[in-house]
Protein backbone atom coordinates (compact mmCIF):
# COMPACT_ATOMS: atom_id res chain seq x y z
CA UNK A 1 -38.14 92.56 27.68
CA UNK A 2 -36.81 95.97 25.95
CA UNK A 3 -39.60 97.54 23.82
CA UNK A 4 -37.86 97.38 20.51
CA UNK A 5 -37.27 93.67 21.44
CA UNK A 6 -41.33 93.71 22.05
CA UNK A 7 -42.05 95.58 19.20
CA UNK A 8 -40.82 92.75 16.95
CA UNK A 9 -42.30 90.30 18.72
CA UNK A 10 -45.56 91.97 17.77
CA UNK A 11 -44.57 92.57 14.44
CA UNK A 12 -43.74 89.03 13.45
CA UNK A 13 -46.42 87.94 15.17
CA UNK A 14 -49.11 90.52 13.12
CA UNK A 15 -46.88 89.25 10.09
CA UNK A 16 -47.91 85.44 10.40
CA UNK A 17 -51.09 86.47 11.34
CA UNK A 18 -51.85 88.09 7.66
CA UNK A 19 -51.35 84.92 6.01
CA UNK A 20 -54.51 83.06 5.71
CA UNK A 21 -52.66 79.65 4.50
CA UNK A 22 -53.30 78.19 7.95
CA UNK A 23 -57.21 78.43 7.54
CA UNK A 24 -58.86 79.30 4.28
CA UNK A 25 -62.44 81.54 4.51
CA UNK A 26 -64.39 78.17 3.65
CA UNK A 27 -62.78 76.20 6.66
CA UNK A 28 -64.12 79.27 8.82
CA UNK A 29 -67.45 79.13 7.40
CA UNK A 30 -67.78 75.63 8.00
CA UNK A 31 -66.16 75.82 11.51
CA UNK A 32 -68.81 78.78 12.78
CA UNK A 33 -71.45 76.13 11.17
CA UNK A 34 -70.62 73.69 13.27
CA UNK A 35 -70.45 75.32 16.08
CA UNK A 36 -74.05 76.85 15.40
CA UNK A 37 -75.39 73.67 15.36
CA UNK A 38 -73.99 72.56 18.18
CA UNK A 39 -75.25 74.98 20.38
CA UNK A 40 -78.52 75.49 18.94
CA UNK A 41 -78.67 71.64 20.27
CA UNK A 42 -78.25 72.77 23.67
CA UNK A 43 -80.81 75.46 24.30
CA UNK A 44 -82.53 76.07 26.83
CA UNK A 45 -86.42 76.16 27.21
CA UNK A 46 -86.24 79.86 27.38
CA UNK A 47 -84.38 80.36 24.17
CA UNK A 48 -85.11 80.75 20.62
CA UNK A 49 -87.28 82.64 17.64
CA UNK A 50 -90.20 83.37 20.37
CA UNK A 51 -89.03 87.04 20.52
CA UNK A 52 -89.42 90.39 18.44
CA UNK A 53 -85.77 90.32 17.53
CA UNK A 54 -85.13 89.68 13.32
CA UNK A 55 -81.38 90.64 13.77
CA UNK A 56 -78.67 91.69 15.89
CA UNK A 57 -76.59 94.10 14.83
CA UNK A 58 -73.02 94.89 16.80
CA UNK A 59 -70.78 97.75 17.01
CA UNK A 60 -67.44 97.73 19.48
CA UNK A 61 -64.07 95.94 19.98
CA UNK A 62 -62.20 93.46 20.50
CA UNK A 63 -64.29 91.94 22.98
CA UNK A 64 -67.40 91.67 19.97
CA UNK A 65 -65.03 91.56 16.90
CA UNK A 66 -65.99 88.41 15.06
CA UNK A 67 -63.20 89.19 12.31
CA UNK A 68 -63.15 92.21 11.12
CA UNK A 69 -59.74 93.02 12.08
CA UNK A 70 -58.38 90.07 9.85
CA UNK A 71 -58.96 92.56 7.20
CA UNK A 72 -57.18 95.08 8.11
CA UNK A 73 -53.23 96.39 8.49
CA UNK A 74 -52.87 96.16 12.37
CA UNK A 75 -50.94 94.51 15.13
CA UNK A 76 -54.62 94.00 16.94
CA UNK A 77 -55.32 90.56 15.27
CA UNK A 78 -56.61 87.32 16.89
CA UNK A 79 -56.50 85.35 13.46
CA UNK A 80 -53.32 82.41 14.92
CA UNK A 81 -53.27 80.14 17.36
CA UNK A 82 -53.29 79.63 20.46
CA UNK A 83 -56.53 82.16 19.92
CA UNK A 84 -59.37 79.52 18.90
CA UNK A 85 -58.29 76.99 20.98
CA UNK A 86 -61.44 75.44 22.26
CA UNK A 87 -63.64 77.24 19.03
CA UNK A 88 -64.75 74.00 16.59
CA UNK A 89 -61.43 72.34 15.72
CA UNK A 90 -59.41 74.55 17.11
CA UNK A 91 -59.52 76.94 14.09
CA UNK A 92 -58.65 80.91 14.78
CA UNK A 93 -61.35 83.15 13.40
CA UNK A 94 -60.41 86.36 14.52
CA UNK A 95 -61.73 86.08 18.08
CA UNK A 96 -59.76 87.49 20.87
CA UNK A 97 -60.82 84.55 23.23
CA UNK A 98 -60.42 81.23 23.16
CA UNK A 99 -64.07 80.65 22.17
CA UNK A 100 -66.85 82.02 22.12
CA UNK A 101 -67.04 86.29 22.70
CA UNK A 102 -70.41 87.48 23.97
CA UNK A 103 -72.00 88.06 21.10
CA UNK A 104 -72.25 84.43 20.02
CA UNK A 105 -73.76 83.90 22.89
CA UNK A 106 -76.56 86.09 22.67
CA UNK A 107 -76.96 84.95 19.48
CA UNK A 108 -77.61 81.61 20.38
CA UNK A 109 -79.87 83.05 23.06
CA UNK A 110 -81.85 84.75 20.52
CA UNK A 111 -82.08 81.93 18.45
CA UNK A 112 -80.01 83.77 15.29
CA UNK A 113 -77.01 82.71 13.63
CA UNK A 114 -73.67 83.84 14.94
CA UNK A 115 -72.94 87.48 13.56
CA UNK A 116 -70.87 87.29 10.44
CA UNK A 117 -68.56 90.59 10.33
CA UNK A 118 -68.94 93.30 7.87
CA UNK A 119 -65.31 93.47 6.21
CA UNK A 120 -66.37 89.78 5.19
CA UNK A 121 -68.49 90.79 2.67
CA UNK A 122 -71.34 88.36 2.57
CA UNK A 123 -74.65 88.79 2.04
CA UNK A 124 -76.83 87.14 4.23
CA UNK A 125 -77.14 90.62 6.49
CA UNK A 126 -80.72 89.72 7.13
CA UNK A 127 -80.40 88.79 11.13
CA UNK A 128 -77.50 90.75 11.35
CA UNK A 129 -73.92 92.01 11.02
CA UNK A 130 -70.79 93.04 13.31
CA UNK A 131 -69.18 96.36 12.82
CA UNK A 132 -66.82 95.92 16.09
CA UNK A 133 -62.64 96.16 15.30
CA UNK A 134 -60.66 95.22 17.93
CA UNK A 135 -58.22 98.21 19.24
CA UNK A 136 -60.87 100.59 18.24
CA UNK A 137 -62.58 103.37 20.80
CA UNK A 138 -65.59 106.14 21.12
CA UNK A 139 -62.72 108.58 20.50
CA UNK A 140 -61.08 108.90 16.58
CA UNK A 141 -56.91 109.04 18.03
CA UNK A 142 -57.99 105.57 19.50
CA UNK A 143 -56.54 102.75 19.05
CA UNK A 144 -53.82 104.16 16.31
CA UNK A 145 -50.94 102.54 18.04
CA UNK A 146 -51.79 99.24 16.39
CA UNK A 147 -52.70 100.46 12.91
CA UNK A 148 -55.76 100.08 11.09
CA UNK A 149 -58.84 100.36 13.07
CA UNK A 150 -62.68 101.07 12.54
CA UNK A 151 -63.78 103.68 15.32
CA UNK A 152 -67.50 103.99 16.84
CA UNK A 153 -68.33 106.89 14.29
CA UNK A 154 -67.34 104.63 11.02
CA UNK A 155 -68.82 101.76 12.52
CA UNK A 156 -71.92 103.26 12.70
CA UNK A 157 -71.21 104.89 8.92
CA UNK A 158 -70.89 101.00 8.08
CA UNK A 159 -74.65 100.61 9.65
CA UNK A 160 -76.09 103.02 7.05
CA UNK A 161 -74.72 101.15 4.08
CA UNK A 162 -75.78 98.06 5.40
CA UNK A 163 -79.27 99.52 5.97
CA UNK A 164 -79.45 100.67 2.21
CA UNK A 165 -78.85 97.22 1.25
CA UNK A 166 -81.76 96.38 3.39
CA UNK A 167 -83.96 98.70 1.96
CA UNK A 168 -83.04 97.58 -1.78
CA UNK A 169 -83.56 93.77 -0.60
CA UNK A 170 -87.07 94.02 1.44
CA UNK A 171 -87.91 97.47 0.65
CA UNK A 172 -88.61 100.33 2.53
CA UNK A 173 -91.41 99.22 5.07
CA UNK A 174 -89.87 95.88 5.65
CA UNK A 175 -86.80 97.04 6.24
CA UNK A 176 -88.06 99.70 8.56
CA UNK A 177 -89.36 97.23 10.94
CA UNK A 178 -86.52 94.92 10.51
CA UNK A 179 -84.53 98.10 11.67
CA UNK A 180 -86.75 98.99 14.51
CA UNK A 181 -87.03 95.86 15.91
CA UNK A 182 -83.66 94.40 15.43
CA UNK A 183 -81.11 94.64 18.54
CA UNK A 184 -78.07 96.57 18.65
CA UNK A 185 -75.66 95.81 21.00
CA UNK A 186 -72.55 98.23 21.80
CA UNK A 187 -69.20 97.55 23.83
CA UNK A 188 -66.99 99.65 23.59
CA UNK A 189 -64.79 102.16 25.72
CA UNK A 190 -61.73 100.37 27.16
CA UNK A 191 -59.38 101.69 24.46
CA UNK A 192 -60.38 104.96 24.89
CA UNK A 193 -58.85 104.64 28.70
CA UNK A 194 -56.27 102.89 28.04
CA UNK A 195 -55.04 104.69 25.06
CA UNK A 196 -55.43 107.89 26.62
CA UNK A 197 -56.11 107.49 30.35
CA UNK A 198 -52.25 105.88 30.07
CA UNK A 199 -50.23 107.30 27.56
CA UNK A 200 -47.53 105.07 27.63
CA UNK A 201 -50.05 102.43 27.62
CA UNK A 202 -49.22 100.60 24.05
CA UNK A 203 -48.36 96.75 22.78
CA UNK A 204 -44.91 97.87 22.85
CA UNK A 205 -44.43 100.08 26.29
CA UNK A 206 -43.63 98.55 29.65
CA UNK A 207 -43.85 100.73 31.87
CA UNK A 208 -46.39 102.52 33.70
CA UNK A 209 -47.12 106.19 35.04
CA UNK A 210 -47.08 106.75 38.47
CA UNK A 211 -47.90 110.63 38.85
CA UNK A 212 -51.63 110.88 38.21
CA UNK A 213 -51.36 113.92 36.51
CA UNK A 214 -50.24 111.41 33.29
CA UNK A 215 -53.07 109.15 34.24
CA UNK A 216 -55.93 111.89 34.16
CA UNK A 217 -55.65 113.95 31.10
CA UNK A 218 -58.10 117.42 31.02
CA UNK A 219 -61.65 116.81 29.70
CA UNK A 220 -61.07 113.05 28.71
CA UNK A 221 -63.82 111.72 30.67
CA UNK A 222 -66.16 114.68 29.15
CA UNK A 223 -65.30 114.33 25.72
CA UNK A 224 -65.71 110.33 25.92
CA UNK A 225 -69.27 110.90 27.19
CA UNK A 226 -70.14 113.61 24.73
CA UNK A 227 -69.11 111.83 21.67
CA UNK A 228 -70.82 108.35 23.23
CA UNK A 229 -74.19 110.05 23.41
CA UNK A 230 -74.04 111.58 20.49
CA UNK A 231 -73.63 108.18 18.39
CA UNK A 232 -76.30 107.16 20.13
CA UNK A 233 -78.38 109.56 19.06
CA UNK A 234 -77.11 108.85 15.93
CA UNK A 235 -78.54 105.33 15.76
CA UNK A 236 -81.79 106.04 16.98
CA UNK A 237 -82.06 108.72 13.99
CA UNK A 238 -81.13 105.89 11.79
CA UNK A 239 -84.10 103.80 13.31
CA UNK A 240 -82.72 101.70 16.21
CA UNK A 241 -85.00 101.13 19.07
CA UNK A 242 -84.03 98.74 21.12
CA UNK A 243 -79.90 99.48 22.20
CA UNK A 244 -77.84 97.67 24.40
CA UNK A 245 -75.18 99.54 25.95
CA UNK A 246 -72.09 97.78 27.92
CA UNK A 247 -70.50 99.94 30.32
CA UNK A 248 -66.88 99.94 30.65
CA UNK A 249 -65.24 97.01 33.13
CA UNK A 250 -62.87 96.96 35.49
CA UNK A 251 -59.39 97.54 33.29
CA UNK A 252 -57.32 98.36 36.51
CA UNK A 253 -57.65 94.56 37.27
CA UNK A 254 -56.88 92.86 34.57
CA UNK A 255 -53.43 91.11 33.68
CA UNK A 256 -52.18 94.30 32.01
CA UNK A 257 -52.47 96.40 34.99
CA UNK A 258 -51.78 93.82 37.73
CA UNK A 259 -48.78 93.21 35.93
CA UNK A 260 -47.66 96.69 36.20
CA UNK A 261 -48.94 97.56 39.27
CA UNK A 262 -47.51 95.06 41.44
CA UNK A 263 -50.36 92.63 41.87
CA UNK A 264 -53.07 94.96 42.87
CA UNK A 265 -55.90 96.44 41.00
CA UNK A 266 -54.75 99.93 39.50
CA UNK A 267 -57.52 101.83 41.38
CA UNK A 268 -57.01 104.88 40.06
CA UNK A 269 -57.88 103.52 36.67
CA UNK A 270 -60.95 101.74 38.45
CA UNK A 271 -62.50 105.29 39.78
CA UNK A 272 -61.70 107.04 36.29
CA UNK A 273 -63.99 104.06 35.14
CA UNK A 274 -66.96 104.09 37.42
CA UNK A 275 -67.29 107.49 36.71
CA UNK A 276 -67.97 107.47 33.31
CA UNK A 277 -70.16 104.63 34.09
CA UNK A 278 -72.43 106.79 36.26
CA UNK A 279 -72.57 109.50 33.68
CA UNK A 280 -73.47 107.11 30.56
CA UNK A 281 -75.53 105.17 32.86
CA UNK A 282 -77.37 108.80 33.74
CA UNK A 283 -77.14 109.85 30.23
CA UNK A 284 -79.01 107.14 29.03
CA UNK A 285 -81.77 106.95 31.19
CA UNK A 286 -82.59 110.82 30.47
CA UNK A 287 -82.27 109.46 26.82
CA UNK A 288 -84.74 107.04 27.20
CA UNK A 289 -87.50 109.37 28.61
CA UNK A 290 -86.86 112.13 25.49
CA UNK A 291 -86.75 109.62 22.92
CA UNK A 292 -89.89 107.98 22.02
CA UNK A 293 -90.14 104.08 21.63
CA UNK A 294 -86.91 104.27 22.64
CA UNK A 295 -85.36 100.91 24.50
CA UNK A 296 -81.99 101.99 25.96
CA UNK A 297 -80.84 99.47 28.15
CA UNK A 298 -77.44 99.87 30.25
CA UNK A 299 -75.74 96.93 31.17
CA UNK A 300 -73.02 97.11 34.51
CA UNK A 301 -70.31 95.15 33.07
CA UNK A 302 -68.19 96.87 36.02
CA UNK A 303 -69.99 95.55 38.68
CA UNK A 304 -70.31 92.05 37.00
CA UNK A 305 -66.96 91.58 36.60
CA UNK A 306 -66.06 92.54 40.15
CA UNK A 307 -68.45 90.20 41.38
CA UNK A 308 -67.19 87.44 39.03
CA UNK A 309 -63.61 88.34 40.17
CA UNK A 310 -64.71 88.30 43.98
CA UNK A 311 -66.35 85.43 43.91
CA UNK A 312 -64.11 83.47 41.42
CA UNK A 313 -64.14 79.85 42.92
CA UNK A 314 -68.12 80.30 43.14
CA UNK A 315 -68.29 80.38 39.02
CA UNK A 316 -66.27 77.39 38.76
CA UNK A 317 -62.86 79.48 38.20
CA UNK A 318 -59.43 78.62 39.81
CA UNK A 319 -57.52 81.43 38.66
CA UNK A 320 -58.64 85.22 39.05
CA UNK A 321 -55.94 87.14 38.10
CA UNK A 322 -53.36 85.38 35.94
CA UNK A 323 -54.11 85.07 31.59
CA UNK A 324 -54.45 81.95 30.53
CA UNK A 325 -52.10 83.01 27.28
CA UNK A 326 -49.60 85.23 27.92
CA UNK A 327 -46.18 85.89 29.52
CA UNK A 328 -44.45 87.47 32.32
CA UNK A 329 -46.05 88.09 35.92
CA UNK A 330 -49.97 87.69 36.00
CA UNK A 331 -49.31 86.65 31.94
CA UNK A 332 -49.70 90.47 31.62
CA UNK A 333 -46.72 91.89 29.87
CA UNK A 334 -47.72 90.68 26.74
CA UNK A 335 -50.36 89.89 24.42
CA UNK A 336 -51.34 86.33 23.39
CA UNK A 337 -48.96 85.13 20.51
CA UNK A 338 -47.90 81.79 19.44
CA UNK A 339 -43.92 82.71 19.39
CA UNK A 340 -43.83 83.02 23.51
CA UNK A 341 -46.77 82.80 25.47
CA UNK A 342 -47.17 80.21 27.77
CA UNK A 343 -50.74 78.85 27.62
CA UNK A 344 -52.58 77.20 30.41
CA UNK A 345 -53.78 73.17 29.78
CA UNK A 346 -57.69 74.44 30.41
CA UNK A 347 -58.63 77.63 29.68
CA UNK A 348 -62.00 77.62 31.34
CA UNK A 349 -60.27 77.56 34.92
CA UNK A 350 -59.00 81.03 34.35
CA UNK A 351 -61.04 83.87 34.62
CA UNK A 352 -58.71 85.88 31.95
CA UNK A 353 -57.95 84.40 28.49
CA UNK A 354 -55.09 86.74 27.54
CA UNK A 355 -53.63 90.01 29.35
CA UNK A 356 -56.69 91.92 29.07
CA UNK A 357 -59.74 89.52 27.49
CA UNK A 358 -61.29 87.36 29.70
CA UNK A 359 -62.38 83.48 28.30
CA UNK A 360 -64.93 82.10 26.80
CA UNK A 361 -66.60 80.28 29.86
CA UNK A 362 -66.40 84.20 31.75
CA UNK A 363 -68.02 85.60 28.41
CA UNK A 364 -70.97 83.19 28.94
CA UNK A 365 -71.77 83.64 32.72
CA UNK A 366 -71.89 87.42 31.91
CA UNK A 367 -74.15 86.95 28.79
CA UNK A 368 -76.44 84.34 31.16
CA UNK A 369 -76.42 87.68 33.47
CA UNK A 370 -77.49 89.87 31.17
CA UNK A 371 -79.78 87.39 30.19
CA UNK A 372 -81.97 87.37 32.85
CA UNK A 373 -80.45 89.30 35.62
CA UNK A 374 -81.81 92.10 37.82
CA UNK A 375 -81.97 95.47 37.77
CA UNK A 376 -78.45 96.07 39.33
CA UNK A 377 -77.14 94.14 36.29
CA UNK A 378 -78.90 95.53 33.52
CA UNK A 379 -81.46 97.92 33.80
CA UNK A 380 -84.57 98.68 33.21
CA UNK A 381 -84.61 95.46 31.57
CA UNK A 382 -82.49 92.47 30.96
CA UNK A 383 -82.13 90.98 27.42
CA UNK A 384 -84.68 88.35 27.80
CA UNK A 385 -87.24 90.64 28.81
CA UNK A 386 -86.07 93.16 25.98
CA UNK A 387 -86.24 90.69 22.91
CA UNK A 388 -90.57 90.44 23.80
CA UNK A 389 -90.90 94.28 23.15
């Protein structure tokens, strides 16, 4: 497909996509309802209010956006079928899965209700609120190629307003140890490599560099980790204690890049990735030894995945490479969208949902991981362990 061809495909698709006649805000509320009570029928022992944990609180992507993006001019929207698919009724909330994203899950885990997002606008901010926008990076230029977008930095500017609120609501101790004992959970990072890792990388290009001195721009990796720590910092000056940090998966084998690089893993993209794993990872743990009461955990999504992807059949999958929405080879060469994709009759035998999201039933092994998995997973302690401090 030509990219102006692409580009309108996109368009109309963003176009449909910012009329809410399909679903109306009430029909959401209801749906996300439902589904709480649905899965706070089926928890296990293990899960629930027995834990230090008033709120969760999420900043991110697309992987953790809950909606935001439905509010905003940008070709990065999830808000039309075939997204939703298996979500109560089949309704499309804004999720880039066809489900459930990770952060519902550990919702349910924690025995809260599922994070509303911020550009809703409600008030019930008490156990909670999402800041993610799909498309959005650690860097500002992120993400610009689709249009609006909320980066780390505002994200986190969107924390402090909410935390006024808190104050006026509870006042200031209450709120204080709402803050400091609330989680915060952050994903974020793939944007920044694709966006800039790739620079033809875009929802409208097709093709794909092949001299690495496009793939590696100078300082990238340096400046991602410097202005990654530094929001950090940021929220534990605004009172956050116990952070959850995602590292960055493995992009260079998802549909996107199998897609464009003939079937294999894009390992080039892989090694730029592990890297700045090791640093945050590093980073962090130096954090957590200056910063007192501080609760940094890092979570290897990298590793996770990899092992998931390995190990596919093992986890129930039948499919590790090829989207279970989208088009052209590995269903890579374009996003999900309800003009041409083809979508797959079960979406939970696919590892990958679209060209670069994975499903729902992948988003819940790796929350179950995280959960209560070892060291090598999530360290120094896993999420079950962390909601007790």
């Amino acid at each position: 497909m030509q990219p102006a061809l692409k580009l309108a495909v996109v368009a109309l698709v963003a176009v449909l996509s910012c009329s809410m006649d399909r679903f109306t805000v009430a029909q959401q509320d209801k749906t996300l309802d439902q589904r709480q009570q649905q899965l706070n029928a089926n928890k296990d022992d293990d899960e629930g209010n027995a834990n230090n944990v008033p709120a969760l609180f999420v900043f991110g992507d697309s992987i953790v956006d809950t909606g935001n993006n439905n509010h905003l001019f940008t070709l990065a929207r999830a808000n039309y079928r075939p997204y939703g698919i298996d979500f109560v009724d089949g309704i499309p909330t804004g999720r880039f899965a066809d489900g459930l994203l990770p952060v519902d899950y550990l919702a349910i885990l924690l025995g809260l209700p599922l994070v509303p997002p911020y550009l809703d606008g409600g008030d019930d901010i008490l156990h909670g609120v999402c800041f993610a926008s799909a498309g959005s990076g650690v860097l500002e230029n992120t993400g610009h190629s689709y249009g609006q977008h909320i980066p780390l930095s505002a994200q986190i500017d969107n924390f402090v307003e909410v935390k006024q609120r808190l104050y006026s609501l509870l006042g200031e101790d209450a709120a204080s140890v709402l803050v400091s004992k609330s989680l915060y959970l952050i994903v974020i990072g793939s944007n920044d490599f694709f966006d800039n890792y790739i620079p033809t990388h875009s929802i409208i290009s097709i093709s794909y560099p092949n001299d690495t001195s496009e793939v590696f721009p100078p300082y990238f990796e340096e400046q991602l980790l410097s202005q990654m720590i530094q929001q950090l910092q940021r929220l534990y000056d605004l009172g956050a204690r116990k952070i959850i940090t995602v590292g960055v998966p493995a992009l260079g084998c998802v549909p996107y890049m199998l897609n464009r690089n003939q079937g294999q893993c894009a390992s080039l993209l892989n090694d730029a990735v592990q890297r700045y794993n090791s640093a945050l990872k590093q980073n962090i743990m130096s954090m957590r030894t200056s910063l007192q009461d501080a609760h940094l955990v890092y979570a290897n999504s990298f590793d996770l995945a990899q092992r998931i992807l390995a190990n596919f059949t093992a986890y129930g999958f039948k499919d590790n490479q090829t989207a279970c929405c989208g088009w052209g080879a590995y269903g890579g060469a374009l996003p999900c969208t309800p003009v041409i994709s083809n979508v797959c009759t079960n979406a939970s035998e696919n590892v990958f949902w679209d060209y670069v999201h994975p499903c729902s039933t992948a988003y819940h092994i790796v929350v179950r991981q995280l959960w209560n998995g070892p060291q090598d997973v999530i360290d120094p302690v896993n999420l079950q362990q962390l909601r007790l401090i």
